[in-house]
C-alpha atoms as a PDB file:
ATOM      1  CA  UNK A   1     -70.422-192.517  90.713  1.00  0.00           C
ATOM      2  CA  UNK A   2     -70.639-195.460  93.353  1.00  0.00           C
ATOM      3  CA  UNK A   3     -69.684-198.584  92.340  1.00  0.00           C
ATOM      4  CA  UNK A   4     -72.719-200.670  92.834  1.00  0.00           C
ATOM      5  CA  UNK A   5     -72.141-203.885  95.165  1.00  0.00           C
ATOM      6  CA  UNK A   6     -73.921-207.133  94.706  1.00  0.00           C
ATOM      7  CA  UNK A   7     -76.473-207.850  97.814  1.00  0.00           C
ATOM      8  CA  UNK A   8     -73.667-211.150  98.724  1.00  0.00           C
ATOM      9  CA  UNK A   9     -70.814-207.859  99.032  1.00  0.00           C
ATOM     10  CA  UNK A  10     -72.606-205.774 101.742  1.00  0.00           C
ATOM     11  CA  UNK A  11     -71.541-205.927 104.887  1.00  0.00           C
ATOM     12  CA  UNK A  12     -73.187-204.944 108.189  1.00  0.00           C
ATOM     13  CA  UNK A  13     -71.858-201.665 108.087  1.00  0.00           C
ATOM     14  CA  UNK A  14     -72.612-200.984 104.156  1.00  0.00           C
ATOM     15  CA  UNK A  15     -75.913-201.350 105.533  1.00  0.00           C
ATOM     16  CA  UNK A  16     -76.270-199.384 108.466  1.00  0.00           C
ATOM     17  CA  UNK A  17     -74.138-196.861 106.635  1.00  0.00           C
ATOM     18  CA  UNK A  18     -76.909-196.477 103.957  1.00  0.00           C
ATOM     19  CA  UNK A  19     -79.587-196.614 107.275  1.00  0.00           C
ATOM     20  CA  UNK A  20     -77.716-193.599 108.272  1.00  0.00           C
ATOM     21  CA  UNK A  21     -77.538-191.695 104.665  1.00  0.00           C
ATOM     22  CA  UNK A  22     -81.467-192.535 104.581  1.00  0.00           C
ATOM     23  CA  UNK A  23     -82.443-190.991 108.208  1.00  0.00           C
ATOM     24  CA  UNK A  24     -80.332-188.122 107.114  1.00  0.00           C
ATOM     25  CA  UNK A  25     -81.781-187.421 103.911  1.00  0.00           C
ATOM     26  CA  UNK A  26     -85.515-187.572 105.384  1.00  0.00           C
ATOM     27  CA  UNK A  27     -84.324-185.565 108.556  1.00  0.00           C
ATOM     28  CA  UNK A  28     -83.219-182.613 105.556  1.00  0.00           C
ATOM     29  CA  UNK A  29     -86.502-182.540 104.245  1.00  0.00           C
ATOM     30  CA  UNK A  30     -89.099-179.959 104.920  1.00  0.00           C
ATOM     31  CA  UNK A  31     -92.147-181.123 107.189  1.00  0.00           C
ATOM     32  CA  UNK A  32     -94.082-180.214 103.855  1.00  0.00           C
ATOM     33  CA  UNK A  33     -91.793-182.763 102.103  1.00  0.00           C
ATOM     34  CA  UNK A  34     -92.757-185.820 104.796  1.00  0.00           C
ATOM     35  CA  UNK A  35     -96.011-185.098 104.915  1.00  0.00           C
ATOM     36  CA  UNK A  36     -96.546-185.792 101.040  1.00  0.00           C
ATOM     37  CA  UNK A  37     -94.155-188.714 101.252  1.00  0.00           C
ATOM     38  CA  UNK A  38     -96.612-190.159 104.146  1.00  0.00           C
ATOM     39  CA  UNK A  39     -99.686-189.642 101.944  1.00  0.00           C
ATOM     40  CA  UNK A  40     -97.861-191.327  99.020  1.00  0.00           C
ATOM     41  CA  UNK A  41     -97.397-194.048 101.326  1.00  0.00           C
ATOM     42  CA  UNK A  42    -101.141-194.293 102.166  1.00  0.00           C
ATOM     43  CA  UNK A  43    -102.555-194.350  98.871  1.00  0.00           C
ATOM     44  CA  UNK A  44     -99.863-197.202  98.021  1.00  0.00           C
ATOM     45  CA  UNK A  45    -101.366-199.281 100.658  1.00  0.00           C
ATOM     46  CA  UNK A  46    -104.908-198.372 100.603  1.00  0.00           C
ATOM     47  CA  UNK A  47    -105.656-201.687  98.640  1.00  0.00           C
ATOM     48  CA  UNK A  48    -103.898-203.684 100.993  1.00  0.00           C
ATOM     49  CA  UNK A  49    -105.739-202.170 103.647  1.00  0.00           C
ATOM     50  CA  UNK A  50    -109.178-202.445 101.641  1.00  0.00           C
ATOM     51  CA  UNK A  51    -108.270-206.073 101.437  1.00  0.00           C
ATOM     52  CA  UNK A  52    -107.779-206.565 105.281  1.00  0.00           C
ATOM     53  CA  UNK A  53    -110.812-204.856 106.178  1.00  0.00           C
ATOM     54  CA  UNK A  54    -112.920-206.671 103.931  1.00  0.00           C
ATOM     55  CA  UNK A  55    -111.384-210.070 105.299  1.00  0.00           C
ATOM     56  CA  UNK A  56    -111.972-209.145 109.040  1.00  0.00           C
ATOM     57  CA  UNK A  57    -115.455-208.044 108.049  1.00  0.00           C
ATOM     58  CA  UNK A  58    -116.062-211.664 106.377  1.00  0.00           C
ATOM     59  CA  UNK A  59    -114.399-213.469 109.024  1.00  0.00           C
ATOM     60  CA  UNK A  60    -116.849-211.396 111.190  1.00  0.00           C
ATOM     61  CA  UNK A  61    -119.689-212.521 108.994  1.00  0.00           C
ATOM     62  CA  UNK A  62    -118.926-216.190 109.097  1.00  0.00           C
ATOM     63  CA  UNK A  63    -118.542-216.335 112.913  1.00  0.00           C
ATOM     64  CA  UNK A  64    -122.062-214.639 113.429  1.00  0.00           C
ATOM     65  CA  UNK A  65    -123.197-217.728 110.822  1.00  0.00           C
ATOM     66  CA  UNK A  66    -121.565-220.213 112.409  1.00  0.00           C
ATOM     67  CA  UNK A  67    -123.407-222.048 115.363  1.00  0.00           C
ATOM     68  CA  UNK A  68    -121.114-222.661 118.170  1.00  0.00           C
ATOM     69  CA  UNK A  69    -120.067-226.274 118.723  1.00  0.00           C
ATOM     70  CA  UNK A  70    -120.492-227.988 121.968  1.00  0.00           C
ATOM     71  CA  UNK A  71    -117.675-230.518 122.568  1.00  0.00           C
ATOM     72  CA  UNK A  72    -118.774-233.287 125.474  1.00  0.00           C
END
């Protein structure tokens, strides 16, 4: 088993070590495999995304209210 290092112990190259492990793990995976770990993905940020849409839509809203100010 690794011995787990505090986040002060790592060192550049712990990290892009693990960056490495990481792309290599995904690379071994089917394209079946990535596709359900993409859809995962979206449904983890679909609220986040609801959220943005419904504050550009408001923002939208509130500029079509506003009346345009004329500076002299």
């Amino acid at each position: 088993m690794k011995a787990v290092k505090r986040i002060e112990d790592l060192t550049r190259d712990d990290i892009l070590a693990r960056k490495k492990e990481g792309r290599h793990d995904l690379a071994s995976l089917s394209f079946g495999k990535k596709v359900l770990i993409v859809e995962r993905m979206r449904e983890e940020l679909a609220p986040f995304r609801a959220m943005r849409t419904k504050r550009r839509e408001d923002a939208a809203v509130a500029a079509r209210r506003t009346p345009p100010t004329h500076r002299s």
